[in-house]
C-alpha atoms as a PDB file:
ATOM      1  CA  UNK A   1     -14.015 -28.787  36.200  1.00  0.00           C
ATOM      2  CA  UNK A   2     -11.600 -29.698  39.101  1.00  0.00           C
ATOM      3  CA  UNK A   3     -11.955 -27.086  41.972  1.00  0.00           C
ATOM      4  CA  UNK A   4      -8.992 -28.462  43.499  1.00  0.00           C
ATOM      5  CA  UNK A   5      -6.523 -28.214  40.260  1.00  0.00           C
ATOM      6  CA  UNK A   6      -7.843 -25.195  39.567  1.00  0.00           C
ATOM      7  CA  UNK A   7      -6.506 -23.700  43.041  1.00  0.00           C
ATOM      8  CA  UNK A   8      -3.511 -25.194  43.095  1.00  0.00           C
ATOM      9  CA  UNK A   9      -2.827 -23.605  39.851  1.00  0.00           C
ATOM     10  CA  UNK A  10      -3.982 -20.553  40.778  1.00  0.00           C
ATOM     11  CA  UNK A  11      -1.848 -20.146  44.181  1.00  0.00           C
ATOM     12  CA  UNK A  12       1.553 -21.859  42.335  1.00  0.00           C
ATOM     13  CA  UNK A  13       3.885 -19.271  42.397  1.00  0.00           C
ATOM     14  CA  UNK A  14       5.856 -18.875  38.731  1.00  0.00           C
ATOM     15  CA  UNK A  15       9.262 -18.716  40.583  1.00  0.00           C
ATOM     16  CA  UNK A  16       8.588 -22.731  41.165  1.00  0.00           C
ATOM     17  CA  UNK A  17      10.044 -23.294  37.532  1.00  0.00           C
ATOM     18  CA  UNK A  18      13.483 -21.372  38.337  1.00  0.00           C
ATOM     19  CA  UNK A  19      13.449 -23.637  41.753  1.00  0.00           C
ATOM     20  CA  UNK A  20      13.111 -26.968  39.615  1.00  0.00           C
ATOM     21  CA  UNK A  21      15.281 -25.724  36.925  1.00  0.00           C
ATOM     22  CA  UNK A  22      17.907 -22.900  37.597  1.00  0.00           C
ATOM     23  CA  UNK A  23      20.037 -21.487  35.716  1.00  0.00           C
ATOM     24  CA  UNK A  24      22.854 -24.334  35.727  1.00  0.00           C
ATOM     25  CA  UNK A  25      19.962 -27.118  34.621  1.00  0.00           C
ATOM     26  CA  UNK A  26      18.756 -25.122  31.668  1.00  0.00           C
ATOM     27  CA  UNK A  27      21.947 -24.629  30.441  1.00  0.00           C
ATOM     28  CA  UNK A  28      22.779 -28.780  31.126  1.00  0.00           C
ATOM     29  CA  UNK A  29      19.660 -29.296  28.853  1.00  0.00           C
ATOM     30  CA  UNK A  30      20.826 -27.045  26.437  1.00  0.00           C
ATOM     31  CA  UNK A  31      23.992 -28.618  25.816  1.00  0.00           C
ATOM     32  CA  UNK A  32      22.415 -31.916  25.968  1.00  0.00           C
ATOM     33  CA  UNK A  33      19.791 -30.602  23.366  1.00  0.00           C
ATOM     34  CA  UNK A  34      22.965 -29.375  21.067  1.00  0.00           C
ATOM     35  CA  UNK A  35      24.534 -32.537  21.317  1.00  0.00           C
ATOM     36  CA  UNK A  36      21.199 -34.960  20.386  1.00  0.00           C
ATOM     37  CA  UNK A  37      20.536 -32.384  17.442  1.00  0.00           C
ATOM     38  CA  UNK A  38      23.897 -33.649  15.672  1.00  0.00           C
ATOM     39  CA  UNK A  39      22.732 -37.342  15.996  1.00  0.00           C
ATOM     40  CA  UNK A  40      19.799 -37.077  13.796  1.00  0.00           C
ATOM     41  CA  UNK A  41      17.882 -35.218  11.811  1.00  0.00           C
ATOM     42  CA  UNK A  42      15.239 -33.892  14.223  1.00  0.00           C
ATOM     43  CA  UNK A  43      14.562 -30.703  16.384  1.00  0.00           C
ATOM     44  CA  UNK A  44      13.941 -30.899  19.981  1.00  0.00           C
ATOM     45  CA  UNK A  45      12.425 -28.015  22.101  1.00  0.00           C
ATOM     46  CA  UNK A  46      12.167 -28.369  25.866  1.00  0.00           C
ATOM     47  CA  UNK A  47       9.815 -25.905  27.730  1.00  0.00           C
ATOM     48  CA  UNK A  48       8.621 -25.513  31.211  1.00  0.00           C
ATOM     49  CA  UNK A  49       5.196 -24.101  32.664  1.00  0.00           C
ATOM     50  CA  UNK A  50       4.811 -23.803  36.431  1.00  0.00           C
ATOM     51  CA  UNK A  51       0.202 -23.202  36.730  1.00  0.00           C
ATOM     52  CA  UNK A  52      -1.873 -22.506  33.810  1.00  0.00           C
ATOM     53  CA  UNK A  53      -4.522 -20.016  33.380  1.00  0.00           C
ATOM     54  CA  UNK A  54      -7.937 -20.267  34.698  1.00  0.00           C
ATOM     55  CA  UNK A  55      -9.927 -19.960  32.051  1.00  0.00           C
ATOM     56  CA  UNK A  56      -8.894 -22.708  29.931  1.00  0.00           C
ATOM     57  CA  UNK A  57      -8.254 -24.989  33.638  1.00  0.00           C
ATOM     58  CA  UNK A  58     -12.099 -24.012  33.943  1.00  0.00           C
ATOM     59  CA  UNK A  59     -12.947 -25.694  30.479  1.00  0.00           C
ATOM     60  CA  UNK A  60     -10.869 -28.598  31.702  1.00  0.00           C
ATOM     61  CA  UNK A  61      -7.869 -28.245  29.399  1.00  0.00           C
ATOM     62  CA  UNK A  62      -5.448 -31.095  30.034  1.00  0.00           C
ATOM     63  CA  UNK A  63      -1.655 -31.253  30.029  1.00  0.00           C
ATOM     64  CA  UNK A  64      -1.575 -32.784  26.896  1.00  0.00           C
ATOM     65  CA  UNK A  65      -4.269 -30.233  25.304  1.00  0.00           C
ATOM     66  CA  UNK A  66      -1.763 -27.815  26.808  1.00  0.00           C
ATOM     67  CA  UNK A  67       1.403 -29.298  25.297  1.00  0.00           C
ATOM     68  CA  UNK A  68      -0.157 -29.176  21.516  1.00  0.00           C
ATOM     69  CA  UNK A  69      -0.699 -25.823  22.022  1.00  0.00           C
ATOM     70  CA  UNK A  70       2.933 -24.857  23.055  1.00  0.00           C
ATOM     71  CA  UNK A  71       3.954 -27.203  19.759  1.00  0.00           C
ATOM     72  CA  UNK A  72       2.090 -24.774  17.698  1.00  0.00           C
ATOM     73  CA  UNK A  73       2.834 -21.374  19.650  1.00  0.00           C
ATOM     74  CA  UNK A  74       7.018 -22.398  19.890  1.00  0.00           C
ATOM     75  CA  UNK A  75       6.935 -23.312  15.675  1.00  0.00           C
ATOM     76  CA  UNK A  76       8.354 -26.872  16.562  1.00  0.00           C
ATOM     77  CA  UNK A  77       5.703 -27.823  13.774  1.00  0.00           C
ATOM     78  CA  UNK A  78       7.977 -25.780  11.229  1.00  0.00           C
ATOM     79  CA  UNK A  79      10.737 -27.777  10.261  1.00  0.00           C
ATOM     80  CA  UNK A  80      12.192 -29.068   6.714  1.00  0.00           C
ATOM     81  CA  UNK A  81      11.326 -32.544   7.664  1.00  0.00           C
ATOM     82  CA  UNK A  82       8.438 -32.446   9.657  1.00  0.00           C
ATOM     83  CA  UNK A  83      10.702 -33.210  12.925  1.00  0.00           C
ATOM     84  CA  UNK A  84      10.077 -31.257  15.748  1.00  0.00           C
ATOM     85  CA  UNK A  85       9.602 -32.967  19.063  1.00  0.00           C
ATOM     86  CA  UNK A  86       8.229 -30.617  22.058  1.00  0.00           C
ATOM     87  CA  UNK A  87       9.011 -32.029  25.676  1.00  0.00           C
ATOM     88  CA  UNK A  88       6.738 -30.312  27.538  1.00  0.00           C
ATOM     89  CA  UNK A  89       6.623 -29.990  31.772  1.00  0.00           C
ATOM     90  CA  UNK A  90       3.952 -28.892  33.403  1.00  0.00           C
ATOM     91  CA  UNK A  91       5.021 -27.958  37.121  1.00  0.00           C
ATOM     92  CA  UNK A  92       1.881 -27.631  39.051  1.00  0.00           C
ATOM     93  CA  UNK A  93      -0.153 -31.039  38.109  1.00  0.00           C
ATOM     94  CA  UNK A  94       3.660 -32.812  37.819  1.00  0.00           C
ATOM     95  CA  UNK A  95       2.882 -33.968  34.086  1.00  0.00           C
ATOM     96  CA  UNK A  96       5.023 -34.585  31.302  1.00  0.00           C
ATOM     97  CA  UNK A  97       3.714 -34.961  27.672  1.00  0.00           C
ATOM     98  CA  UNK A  98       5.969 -35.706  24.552  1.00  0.00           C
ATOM     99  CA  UNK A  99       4.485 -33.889  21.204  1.00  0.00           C
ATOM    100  CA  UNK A 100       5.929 -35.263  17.715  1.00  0.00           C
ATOM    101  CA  UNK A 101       5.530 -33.821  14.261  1.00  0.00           C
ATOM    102  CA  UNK A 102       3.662 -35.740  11.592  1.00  0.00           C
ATOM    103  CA  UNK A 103       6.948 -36.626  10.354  1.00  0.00           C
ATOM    104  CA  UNK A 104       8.003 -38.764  13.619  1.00  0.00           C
ATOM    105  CA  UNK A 105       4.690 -39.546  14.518  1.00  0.00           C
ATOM    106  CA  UNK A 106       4.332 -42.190  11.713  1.00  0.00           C
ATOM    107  CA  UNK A 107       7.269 -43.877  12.626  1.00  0.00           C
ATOM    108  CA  UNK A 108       7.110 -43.645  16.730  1.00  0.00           C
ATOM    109  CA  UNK A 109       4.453 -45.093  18.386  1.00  0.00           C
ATOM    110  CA  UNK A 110       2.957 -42.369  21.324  1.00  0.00           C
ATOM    111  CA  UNK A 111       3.050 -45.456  23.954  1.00  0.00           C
ATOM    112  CA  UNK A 112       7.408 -45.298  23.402  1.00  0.00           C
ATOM    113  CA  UNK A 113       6.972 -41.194  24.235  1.00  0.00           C
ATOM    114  CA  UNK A 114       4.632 -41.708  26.789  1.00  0.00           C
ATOM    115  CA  UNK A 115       6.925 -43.991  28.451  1.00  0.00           C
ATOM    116  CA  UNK A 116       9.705 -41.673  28.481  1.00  0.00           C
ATOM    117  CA  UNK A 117       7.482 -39.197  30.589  1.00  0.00           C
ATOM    118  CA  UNK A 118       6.464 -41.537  33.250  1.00  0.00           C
ATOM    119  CA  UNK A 119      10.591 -42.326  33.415  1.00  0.00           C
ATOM    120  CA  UNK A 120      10.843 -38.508  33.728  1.00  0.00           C
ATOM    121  CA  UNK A 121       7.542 -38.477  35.871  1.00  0.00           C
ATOM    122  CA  UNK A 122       9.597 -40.462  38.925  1.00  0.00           C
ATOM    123  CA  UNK A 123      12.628 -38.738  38.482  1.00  0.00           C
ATOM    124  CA  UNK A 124      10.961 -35.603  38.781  1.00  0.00           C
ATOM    125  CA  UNK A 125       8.766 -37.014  41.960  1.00  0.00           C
ATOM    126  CA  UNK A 126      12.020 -37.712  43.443  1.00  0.00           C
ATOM    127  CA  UNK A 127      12.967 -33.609  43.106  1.00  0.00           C
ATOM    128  CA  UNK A 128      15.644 -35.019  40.354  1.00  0.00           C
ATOM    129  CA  UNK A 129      14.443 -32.334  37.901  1.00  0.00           C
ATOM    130  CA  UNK A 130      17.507 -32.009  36.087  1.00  0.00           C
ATOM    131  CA  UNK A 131      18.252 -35.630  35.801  1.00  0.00           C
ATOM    132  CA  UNK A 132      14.962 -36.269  34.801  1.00  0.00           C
ATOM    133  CA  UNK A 133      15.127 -33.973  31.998  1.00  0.00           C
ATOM    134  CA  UNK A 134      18.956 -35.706  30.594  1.00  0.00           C
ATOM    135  CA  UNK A 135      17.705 -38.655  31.104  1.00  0.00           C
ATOM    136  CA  UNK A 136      14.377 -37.782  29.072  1.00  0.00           C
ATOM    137  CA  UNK A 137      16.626 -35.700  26.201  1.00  0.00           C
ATOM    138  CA  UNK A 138      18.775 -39.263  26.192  1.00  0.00           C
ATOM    139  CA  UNK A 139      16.397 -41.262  25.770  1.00  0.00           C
ATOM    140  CA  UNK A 140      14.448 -39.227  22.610  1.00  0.00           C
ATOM    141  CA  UNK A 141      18.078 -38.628  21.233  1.00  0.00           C
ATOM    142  CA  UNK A 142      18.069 -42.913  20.875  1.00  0.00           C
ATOM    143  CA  UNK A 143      14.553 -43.166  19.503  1.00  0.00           C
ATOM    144  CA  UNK A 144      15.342 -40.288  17.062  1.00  0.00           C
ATOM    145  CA  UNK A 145      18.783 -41.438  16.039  1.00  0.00           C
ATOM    146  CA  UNK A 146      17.323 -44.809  15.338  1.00  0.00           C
ATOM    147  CA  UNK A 147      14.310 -43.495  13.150  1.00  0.00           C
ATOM    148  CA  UNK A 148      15.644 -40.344  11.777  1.00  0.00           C
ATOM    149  CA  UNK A 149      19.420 -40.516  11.428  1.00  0.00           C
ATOM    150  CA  UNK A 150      21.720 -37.471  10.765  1.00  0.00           C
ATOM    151  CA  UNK A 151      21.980 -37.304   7.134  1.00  0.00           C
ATOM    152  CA  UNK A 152      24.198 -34.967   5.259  1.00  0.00           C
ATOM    153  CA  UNK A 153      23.180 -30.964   5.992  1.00  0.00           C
ATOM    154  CA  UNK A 154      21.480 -30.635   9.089  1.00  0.00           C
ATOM    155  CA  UNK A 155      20.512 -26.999  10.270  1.00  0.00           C
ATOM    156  CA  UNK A 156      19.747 -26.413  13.794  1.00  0.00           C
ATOM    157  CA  UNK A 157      16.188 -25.010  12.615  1.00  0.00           C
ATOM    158  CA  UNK A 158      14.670 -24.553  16.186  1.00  0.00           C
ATOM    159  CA  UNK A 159      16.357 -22.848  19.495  1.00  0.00           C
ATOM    160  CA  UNK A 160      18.206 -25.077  21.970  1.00  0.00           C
ATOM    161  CA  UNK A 161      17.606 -23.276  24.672  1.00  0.00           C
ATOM    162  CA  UNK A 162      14.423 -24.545  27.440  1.00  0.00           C
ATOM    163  CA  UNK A 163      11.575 -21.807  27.229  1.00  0.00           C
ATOM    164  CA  UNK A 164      10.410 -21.066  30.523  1.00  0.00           C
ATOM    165  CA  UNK A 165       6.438 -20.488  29.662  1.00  0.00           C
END
């Protein structure tokens, strides 16, 4: 257990994810969320958490631990084709993890998401929050597009709209 991470967790204020991402940037990734979903065929959720709880910061839970646990509480594992793709931002330890369905996951390698989030990492080091987040949506629109193209019928199956956890 990390005494220090666990305090900074503790004393990080929730209101730190509306100063990162007001209301103006949400709706920005929104659209931008709208407009990848019509490229291809899979669903993208985008959700913010500012500190995490102590208890499962005491067992050492790590951002990525956290972000497969948001995959499974949002549904993003629910979807026709076994698409879903959770960007996940964790405020307080400034880490970004990239979650991918089974379906995706067998045809994107985790080092091409992980390399997204240390893109979004600097942006977001530089207090570019919102341009971090396009720029992340942009460039998991390409990878999608390329390995899961819009094809025929294709039902928005998951909401748009960033959760603020």
């Amino acid at each position: 257990m990390d005494v220090a991470r666990l305090l900074k967790h503790l004393f990080a204020p929730h209101w730190i994810v509306n100063r990162a991402f007001p209301g103006s940037a949400l709706d920005a990734v929104e659209a931008a969320i709208d407009a990848s979903e019509k490229k291809h065929d899979g669903e993208l959720r985008f959700a913010v958490e500012a500190g995490l709880h102590p208890l499962p910061l005491w067992r050492g839970q790590t951002a990525r631990q956290r972000a497969q646990e948001i995959f499974g509480s949002l549904n993003v594992w629910d979807t026709a084709h076994n698409s879903g793709v959770l960007l996940y931002v964790q405020l307080v330890d400034r880490r970004i993890e990239i979650v991918a369905d089974r379906g995706i996951t067998a045809k994107v390698a985790q080092a091409e998401w992980d390399a997204i989030c240390r893109r979004m990492e600097d942006a977001f080091k530089a207090r570019r929050f919102e341009a971090g987040a396009l720029t992340g949506v942009t460039e998991i629109t390409a990878l999608l597009a390329r390995h899961f193209p819009a094809l025929g019928d294709n039902p928005d199956e998951l909401p748009n709209r960033p959760v603020l956890l």
